[in-house]
C-alpha atoms as a PDB file:
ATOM      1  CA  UNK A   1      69.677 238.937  92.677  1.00  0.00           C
ATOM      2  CA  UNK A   2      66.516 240.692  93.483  1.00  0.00           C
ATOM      3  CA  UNK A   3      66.433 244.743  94.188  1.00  0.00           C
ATOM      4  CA  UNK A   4      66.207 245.757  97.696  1.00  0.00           C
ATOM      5  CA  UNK A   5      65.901 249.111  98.534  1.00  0.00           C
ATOM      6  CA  UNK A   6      66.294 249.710 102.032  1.00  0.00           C
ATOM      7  CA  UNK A   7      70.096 250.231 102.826  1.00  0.00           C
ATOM      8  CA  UNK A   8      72.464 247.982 104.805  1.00  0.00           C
ATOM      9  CA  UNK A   9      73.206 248.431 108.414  1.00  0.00           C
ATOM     10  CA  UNK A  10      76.922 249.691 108.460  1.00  0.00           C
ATOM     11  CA  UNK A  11      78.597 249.706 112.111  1.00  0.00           C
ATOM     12  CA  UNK A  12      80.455 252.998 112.895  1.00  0.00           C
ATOM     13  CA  UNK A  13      83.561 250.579 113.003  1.00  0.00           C
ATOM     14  CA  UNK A  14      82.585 249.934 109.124  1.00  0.00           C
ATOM     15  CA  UNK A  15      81.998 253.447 108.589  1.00  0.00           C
ATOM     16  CA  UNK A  16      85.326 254.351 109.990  1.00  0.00           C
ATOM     17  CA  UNK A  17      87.358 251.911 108.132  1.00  0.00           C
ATOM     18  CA  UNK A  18      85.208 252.839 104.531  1.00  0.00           C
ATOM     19  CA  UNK A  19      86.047 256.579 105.513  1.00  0.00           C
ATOM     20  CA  UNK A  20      90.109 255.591 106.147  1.00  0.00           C
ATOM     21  CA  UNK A  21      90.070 253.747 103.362  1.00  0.00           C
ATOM     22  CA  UNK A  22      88.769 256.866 100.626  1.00  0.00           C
ATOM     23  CA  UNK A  23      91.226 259.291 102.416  1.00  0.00           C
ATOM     24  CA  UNK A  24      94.220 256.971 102.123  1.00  0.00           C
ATOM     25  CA  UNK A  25      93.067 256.939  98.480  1.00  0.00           C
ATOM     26  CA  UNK A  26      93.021 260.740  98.422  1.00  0.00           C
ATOM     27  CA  UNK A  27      95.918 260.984  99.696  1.00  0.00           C
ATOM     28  CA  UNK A  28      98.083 259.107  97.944  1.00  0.00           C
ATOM     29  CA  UNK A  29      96.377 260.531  94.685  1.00  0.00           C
ATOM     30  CA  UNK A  30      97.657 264.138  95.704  1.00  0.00           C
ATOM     31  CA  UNK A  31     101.131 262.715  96.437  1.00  0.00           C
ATOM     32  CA  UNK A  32     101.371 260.943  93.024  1.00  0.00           C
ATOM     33  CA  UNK A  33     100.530 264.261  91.413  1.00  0.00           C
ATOM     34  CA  UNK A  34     102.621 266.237  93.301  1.00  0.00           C
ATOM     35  CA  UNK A  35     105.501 264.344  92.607  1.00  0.00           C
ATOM     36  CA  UNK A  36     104.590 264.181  88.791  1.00  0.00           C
ATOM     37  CA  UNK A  37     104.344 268.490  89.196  1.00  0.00           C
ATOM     38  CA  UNK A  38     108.086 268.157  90.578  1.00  0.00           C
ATOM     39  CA  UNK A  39     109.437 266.074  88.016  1.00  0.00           C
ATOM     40  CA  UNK A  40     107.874 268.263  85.391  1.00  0.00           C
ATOM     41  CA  UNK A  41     109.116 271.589  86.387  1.00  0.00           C
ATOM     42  CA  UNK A  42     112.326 270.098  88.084  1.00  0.00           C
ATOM     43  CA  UNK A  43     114.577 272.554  86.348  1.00  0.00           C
ATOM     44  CA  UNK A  44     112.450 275.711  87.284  1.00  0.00           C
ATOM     45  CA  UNK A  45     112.010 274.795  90.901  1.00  0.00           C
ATOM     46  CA  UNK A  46     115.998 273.564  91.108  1.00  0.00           C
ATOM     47  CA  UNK A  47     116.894 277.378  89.260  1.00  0.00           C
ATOM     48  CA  UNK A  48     114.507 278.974  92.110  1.00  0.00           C
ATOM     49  CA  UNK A  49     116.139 277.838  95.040  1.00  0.00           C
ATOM     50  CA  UNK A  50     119.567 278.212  94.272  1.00  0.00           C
ATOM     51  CA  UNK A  51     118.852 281.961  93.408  1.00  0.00           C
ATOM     52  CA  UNK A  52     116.933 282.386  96.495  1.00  0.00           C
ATOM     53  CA  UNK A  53     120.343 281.504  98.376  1.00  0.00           C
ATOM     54  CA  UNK A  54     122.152 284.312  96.480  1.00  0.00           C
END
């Protein structure tokens, strides 16, 4: 496959659906972690809102 420099012509519907397409990735990446923060520090955050309710 040879080199070609000069870029493809994207559509704005392609550029649309590309730019969807990384923030779905983004964020389902900060949900993941999220979740993995609450399951790590499950005990703290379950001790800090029942003594909130006090």
């Amino acid at each position: 496959m040879p080199f070609v420099s000069r870029k493809k012509y994207k559509s704005r519907r392609e550029k649309s659906q590309s730019s969807t397409r990384i923030i779905k990735i983004v964020i389902a990446t900060i949900l993941v972690l999220a979740l993995v923060l609450v399951i790590m520090n499950w005990t703290y955050l379950r001790d800090y809102v029942i003594t909130s309710f006090y």
